[in-house]
Protein backbone atom coordinates (compact mmCIF):
# COMPACT_ATOMS: atom_id res chain seq x y z
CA UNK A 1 -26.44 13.19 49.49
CA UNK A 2 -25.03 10.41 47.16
CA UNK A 3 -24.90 12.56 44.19
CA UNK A 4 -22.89 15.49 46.80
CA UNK A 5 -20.46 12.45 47.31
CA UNK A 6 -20.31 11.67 43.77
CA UNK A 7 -21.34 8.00 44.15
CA UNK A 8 -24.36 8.50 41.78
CA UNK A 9 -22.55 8.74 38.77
CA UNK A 10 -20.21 5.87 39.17
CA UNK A 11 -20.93 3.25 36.39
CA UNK A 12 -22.30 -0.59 37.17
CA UNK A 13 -21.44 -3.55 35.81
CA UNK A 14 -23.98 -4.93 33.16
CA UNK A 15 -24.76 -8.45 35.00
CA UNK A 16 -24.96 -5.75 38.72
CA UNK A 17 -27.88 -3.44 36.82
CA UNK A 18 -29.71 -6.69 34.90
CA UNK A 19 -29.90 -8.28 38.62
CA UNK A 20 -30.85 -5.36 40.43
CA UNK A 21 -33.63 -4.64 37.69
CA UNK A 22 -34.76 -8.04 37.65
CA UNK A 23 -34.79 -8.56 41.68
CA UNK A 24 -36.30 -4.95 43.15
CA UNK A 25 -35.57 -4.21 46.63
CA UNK A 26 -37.86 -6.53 48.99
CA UNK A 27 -38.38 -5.98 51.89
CA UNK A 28 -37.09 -8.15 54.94
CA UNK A 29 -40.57 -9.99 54.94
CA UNK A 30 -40.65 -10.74 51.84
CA UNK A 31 -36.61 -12.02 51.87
CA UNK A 32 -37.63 -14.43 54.67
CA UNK A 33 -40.86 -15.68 52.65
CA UNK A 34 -38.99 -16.12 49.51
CA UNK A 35 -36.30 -18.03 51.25
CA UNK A 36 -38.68 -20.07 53.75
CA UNK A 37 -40.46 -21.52 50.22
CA UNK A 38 -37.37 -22.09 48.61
CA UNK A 39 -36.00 -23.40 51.34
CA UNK A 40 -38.94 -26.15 51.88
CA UNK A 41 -38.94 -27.00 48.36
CA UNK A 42 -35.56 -27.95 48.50
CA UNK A 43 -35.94 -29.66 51.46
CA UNK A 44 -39.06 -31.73 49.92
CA UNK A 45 -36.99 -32.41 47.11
CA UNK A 46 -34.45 -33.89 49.18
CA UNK A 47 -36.46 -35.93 51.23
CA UNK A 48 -37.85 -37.31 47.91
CA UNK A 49 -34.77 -38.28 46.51
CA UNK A 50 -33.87 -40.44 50.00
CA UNK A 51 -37.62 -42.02 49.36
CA UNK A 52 -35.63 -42.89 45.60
CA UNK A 53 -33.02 -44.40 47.43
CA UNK A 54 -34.92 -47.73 46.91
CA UNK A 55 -34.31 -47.03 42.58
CA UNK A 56 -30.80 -46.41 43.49
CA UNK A 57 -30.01 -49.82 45.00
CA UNK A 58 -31.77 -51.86 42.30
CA UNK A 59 -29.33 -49.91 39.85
CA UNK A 60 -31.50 -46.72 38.37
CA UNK A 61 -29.58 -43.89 39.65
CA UNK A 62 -31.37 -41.38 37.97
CA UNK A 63 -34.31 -40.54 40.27
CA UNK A 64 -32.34 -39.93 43.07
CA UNK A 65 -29.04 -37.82 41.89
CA UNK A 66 -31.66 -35.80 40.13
CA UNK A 67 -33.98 -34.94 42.73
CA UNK A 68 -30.94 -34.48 45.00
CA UNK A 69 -29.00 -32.26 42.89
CA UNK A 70 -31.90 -30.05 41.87
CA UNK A 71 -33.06 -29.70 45.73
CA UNK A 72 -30.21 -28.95 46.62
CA UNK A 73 -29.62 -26.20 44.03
CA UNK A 74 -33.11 -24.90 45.08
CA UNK A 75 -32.58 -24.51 48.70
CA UNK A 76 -28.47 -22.51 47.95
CA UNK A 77 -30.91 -20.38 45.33
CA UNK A 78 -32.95 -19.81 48.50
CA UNK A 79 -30.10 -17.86 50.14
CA UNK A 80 -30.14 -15.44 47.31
CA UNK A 81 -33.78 -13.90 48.88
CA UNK A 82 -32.02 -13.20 52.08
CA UNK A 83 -28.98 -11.24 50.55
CA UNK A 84 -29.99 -10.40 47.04
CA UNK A 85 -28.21 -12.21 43.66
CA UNK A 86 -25.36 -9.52 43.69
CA UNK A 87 -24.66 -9.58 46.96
CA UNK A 88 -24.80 -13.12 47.41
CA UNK A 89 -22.55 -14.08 44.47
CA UNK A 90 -20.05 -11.44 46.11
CA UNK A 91 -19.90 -13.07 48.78
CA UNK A 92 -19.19 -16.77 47.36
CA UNK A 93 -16.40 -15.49 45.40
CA UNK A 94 -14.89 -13.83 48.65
CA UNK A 95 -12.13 -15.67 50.44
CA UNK A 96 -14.00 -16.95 53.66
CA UNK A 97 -16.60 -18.81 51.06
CA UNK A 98 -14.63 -19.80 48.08
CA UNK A 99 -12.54 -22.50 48.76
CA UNK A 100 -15.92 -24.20 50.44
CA UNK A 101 -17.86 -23.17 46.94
CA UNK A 102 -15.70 -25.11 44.97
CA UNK A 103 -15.48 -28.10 47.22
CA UNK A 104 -19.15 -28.27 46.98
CA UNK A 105 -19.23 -27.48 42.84
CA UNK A 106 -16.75 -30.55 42.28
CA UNK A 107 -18.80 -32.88 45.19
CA UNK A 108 -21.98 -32.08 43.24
CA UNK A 109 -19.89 -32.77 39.70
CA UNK A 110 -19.12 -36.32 39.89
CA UNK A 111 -22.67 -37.89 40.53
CA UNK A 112 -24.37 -35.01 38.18
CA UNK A 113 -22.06 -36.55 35.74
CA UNK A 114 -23.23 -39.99 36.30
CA UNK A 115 -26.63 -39.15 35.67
CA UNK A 116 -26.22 -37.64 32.55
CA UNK A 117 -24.18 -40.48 31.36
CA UNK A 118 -26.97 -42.58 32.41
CA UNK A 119 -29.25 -41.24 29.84
């Protein structure tokens, strides 16, 4: 049927075929398993870094921007499971998502460049 409509032979874009090699299709189980983990070890993370909260008051900033920057990373990686990388990077680009994308890209800018100042 797709190759009657002609939609087989239309060319990908190189980053579209590398993602779609490296991440087969899953199945809808295996989305919400992948993003469930992720999702908790983000979450961990994050409760972590408010247990470093202590380090940030008595001036060491490091433990806690970095274990809140990386679990939060970790649980917005966790929403690629649930749509696929291609997909999902479509969609943060689009116009309902991007103006809140780059909010959160220049909140999460400042205090990652704190900490690497810091060391």
């Amino acid at each position: 049927m797709q190759s009657a409509l002609g939609l087989q032979n239309e060319e990908r874009h190189p980053v579209d075929q590398a993602c779609e090699d490296f991440c087969p299709n899953m199945t809808m189980h295996q989305r919400v398993i992948g993003y469930c983990v992720t999702f908790g070890i983000g979450a961990i993370l994050n409760i972590f870094s408010w247990v470093a909260l202590g380090h940030l008051l008595q001036g060491n900033v490091g433990p806690f921007v970095a274990l809140f920057l990386v679990g939060n990373a970790i649980q917005i990686m966790g929403s690629f499971f649930m749509r696929g990388p291609v997909s999902f990077g479509k969609k943060i680009i689009s116009r309902d998502v991007r103006f809140a994308m780059i909010l959160y890209l220049i909140s999460s800018e400042r205090p990652r460049l704190f900490f690497i100042r810091t060391f």
